[in-house]
Each structure stands twice: as C-alpha cells, then as structure tokens.
N, C-alpha and C. Protein backbone atom coordinates (compact mmCIF):
# COMPACT_ATOMS: atom_id res chain seq x y z
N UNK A 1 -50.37 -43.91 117.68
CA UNK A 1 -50.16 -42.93 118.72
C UNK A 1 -49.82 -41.58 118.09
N UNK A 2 -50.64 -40.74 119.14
CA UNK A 2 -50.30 -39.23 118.24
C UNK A 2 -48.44 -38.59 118.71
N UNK A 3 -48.95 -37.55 118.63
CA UNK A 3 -48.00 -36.47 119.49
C UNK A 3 -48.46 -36.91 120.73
N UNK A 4 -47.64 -37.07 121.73
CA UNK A 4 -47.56 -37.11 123.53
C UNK A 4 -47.58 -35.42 123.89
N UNK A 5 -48.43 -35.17 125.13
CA UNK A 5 -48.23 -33.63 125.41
C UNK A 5 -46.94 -33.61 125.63
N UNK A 6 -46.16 -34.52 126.22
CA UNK A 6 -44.34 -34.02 126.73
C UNK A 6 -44.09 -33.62 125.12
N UNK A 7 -44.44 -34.22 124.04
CA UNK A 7 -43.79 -33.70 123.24
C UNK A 7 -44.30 -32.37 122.52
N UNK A 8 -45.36 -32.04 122.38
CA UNK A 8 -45.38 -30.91 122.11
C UNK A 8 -45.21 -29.82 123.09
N UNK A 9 -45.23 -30.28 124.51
CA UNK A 9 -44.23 -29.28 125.24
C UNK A 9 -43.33 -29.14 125.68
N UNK A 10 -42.72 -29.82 124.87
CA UNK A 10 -40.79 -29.55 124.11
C UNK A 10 -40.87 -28.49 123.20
N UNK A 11 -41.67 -29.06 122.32
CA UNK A 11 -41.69 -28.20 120.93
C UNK A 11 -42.42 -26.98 121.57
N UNK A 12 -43.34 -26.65 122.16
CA UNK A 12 -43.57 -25.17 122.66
C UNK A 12 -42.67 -24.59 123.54
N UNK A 13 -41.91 -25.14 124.24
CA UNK A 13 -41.36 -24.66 125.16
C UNK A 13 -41.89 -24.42 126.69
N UNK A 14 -43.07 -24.94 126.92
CA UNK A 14 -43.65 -24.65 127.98
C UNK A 14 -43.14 -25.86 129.06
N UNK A 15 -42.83 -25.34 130.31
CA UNK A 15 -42.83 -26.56 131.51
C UNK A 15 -43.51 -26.24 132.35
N UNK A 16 -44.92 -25.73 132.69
CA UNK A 16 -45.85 -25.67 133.24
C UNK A 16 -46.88 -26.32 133.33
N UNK A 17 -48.09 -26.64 133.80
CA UNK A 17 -49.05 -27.54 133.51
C UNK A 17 -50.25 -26.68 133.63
N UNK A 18 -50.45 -25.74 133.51
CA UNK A 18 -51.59 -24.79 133.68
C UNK A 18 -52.23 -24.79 132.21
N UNK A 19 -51.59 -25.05 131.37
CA UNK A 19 -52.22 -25.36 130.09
C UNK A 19 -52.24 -26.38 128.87
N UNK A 20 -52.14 -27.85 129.91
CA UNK A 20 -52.14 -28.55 129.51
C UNK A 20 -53.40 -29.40 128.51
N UNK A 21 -54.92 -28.71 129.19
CA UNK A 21 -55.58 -29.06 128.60
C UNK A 21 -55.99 -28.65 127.27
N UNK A 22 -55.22 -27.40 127.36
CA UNK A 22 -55.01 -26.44 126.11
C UNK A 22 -54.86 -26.98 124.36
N UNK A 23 -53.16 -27.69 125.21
CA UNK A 23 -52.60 -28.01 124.39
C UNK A 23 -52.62 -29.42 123.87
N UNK A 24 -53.65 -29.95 124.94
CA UNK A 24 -53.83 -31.37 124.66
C UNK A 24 -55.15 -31.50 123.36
N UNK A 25 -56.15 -30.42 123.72
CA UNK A 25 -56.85 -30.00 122.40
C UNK A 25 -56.08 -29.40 121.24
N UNK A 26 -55.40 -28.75 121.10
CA UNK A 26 -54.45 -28.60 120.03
C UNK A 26 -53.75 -29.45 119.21
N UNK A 27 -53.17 -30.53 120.01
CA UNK A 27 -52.71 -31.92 119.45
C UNK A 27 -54.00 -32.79 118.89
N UNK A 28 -54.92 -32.60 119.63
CA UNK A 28 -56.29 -33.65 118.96
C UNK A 28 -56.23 -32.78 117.50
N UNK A 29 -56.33 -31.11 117.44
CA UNK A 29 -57.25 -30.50 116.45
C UNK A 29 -55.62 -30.78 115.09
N UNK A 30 -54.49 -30.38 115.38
CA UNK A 30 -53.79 -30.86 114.87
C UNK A 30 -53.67 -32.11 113.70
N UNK A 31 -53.43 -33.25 114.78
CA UNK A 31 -54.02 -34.77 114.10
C UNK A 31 -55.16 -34.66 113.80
N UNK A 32 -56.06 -34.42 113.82
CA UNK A 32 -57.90 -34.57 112.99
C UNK A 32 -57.62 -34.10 111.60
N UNK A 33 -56.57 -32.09 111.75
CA UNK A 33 -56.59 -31.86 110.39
C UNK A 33 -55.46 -32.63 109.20
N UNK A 34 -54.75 -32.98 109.83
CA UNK A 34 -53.66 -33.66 108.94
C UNK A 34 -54.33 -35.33 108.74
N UNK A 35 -54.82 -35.60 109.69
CA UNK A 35 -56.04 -37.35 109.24
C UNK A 35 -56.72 -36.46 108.13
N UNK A 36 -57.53 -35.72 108.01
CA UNK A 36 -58.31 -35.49 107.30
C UNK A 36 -57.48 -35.25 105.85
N UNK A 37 -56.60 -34.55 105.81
CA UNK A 37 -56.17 -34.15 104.73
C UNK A 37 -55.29 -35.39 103.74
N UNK A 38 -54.85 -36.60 104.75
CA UNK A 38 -53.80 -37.21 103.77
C UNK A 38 -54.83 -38.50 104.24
N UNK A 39 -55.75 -38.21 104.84
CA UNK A 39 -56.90 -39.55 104.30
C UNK A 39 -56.83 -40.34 104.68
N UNK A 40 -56.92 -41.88 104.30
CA UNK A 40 -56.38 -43.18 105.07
C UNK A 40 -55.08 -43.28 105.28
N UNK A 41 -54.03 -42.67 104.20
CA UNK A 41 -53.03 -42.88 104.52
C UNK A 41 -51.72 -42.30 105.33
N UNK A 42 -52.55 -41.75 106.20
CA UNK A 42 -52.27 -41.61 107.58
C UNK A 42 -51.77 -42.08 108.21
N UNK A 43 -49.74 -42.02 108.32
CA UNK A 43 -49.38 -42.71 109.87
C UNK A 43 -48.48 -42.30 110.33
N UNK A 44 -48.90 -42.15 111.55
CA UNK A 44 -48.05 -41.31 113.09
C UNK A 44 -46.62 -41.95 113.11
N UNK A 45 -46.44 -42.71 112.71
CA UNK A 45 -45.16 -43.35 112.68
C UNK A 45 -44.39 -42.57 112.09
N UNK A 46 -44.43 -42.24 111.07
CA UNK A 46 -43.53 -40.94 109.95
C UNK A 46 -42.83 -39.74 110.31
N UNK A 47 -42.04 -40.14 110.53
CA UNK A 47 -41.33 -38.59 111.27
C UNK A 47 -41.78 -37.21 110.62
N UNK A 48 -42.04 -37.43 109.13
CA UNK A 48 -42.17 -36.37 108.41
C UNK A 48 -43.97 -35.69 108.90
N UNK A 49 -44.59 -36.83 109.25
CA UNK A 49 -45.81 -36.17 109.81
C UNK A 49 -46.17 -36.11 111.02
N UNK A 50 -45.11 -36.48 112.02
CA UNK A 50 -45.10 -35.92 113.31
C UNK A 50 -44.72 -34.93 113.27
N UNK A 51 -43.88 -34.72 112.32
CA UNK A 51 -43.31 -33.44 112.69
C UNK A 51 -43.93 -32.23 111.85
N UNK A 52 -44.66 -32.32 110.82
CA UNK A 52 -45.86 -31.31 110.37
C UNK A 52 -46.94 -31.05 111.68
N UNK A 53 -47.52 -32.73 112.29
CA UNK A 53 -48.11 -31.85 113.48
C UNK A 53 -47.93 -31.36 114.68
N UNK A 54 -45.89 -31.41 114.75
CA UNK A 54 -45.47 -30.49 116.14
C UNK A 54 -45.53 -29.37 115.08
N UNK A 55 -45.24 -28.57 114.17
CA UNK A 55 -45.18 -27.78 113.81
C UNK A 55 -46.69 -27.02 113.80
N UNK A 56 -47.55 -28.07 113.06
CA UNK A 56 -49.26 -27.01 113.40
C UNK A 56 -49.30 -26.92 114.97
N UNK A 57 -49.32 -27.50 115.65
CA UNK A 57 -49.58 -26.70 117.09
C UNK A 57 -48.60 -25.76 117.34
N UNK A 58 -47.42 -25.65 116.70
CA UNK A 58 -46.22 -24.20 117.37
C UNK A 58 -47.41 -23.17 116.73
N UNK A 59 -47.91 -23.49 115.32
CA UNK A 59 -48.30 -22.29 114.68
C UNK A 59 -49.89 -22.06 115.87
N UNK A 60 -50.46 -22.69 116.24
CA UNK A 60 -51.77 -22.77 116.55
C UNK A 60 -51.68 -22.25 117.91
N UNK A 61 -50.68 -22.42 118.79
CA UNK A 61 -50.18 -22.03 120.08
C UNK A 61 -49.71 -20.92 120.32
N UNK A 62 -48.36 -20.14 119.26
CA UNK A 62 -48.28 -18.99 118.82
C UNK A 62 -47.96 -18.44 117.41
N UNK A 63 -49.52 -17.77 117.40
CA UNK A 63 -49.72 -17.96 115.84
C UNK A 63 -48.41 -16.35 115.30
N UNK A 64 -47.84 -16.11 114.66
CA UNK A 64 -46.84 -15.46 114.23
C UNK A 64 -47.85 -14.16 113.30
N UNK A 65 -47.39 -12.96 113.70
CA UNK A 65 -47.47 -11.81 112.97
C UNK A 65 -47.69 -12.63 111.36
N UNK A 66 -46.24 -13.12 110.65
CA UNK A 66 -46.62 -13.02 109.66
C UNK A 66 -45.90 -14.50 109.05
N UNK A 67 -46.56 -14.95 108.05
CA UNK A 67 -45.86 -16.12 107.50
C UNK A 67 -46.30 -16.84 106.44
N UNK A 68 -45.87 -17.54 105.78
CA UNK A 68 -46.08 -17.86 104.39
C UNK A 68 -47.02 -19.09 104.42
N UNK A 69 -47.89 -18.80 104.04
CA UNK A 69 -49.12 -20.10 104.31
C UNK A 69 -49.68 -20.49 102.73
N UNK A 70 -49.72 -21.74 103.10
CA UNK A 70 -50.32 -22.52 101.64
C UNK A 70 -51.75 -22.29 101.33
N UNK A 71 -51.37 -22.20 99.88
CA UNK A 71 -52.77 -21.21 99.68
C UNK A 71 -54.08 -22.64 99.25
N UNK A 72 -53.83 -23.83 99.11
CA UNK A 72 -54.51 -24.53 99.25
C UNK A 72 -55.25 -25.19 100.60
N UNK A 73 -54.10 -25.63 101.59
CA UNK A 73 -54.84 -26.38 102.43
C UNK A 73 -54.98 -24.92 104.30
N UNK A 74 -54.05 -23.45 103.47
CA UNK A 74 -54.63 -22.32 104.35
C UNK A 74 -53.48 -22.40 105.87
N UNK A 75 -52.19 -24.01 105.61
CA UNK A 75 -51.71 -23.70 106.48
C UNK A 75 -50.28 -23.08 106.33
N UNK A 76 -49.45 -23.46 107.48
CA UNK A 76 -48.05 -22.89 106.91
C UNK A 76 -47.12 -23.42 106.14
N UNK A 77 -46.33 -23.23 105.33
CA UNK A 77 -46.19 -23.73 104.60
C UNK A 77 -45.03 -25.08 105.08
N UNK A 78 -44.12 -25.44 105.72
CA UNK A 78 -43.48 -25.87 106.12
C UNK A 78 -44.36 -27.58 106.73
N UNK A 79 -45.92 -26.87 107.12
CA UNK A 79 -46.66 -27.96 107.73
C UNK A 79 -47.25 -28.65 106.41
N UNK A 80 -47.40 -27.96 105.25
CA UNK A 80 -48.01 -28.75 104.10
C UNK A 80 -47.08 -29.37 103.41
N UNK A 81 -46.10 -28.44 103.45
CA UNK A 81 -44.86 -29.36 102.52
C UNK A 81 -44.53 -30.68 103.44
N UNK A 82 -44.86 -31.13 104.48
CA UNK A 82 -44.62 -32.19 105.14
C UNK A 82 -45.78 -33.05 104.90
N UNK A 83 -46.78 -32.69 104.99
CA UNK A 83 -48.03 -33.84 104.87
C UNK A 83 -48.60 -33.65 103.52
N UNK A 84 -47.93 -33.15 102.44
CA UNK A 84 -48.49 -33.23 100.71
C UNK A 84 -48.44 -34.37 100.03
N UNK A 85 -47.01 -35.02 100.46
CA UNK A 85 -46.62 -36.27 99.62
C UNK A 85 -47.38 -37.20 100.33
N UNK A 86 -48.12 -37.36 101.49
CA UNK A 86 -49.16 -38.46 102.16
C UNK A 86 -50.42 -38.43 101.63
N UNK A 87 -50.97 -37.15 100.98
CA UNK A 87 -52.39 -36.60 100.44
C UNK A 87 -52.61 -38.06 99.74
N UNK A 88 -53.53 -38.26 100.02
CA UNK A 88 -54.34 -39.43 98.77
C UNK A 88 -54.80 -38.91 97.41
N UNK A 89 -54.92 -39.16 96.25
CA UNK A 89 -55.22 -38.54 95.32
C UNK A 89 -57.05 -38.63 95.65
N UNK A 90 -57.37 -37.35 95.13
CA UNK A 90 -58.98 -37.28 95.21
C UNK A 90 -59.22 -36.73 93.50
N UNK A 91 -60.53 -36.63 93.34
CA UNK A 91 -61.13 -36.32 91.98
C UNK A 91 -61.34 -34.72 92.04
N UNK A 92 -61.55 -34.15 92.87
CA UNK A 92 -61.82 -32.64 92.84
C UNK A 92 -60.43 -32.06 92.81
C-alpha cells in the first residue's frame, strides 16, 4: 500500500476535495519515481520511504522558490537522503 490521499492531505494541508484527483496523481507519480529508483527493493512499509514520498508530493504540490536538490537523482534533498540507502546497487 502506497501513501492514502488522507495522508498526503495531512501532509499538504489541504481539507478540500476539489483536488483530489490532483493529488491522487501525485502520489501515483511519487511512488513510480522512488519504485523506480530503489528498484525491487522497494517497501511501503518503511517509514523512511513513506516518508521521502510524503515529502516528494509537498515538493511537487508546492514546489518552493528555492531549495537544495540532489544533483544525482534532481530531487530534494531530504527526499533522496531518505530513499538512497534502499537504491539497489547498479553497474552504471
């Protein structure tokens, strides 16, 4: 199980439903990029990577003037330092 919308609209702050479908694509695009990045070993269970992907949708929802982003995987840094130690080792 991913992120639940109640929970990332905790973490946004929103109690409206006018943009729920919004944010319900945000949570898919979220989990796809963090599956993709730490590979099979991928699991929602981990607090440490639920909580990298409530954090990519705060950034993706409101993206901030300015902020320190990892210059490898392009996100913020707070969201990589959470899903780095899951990365699978690759050859490139």
């Amino acid at each position: 199980m991913s992120v639940t919308l109640a929970e990332a609209k905790a973490q946004l702050r929103v109690r409206h439903d006018e943009q729920d479908d919004y944010i319900t694509l945000l949570i898919n695009a979220a989990r796809g990029a963090i599956e993709r990045y730490t590979g099979d070993n991928f699991d929602e269970s981990l607090d440490d990577l639920k909580a990298a992907q409530l954090l990519y949708i705060e950034y993706l929802f409101y993206p901030p003037d300015k902020i320190d982003m990892d210059e490898v995987t392009g996100w913020p840094l707070s969201v990589a330092a959470l899903a780095r130690p899951y990365r699978l080792p690759t050859l490139a």
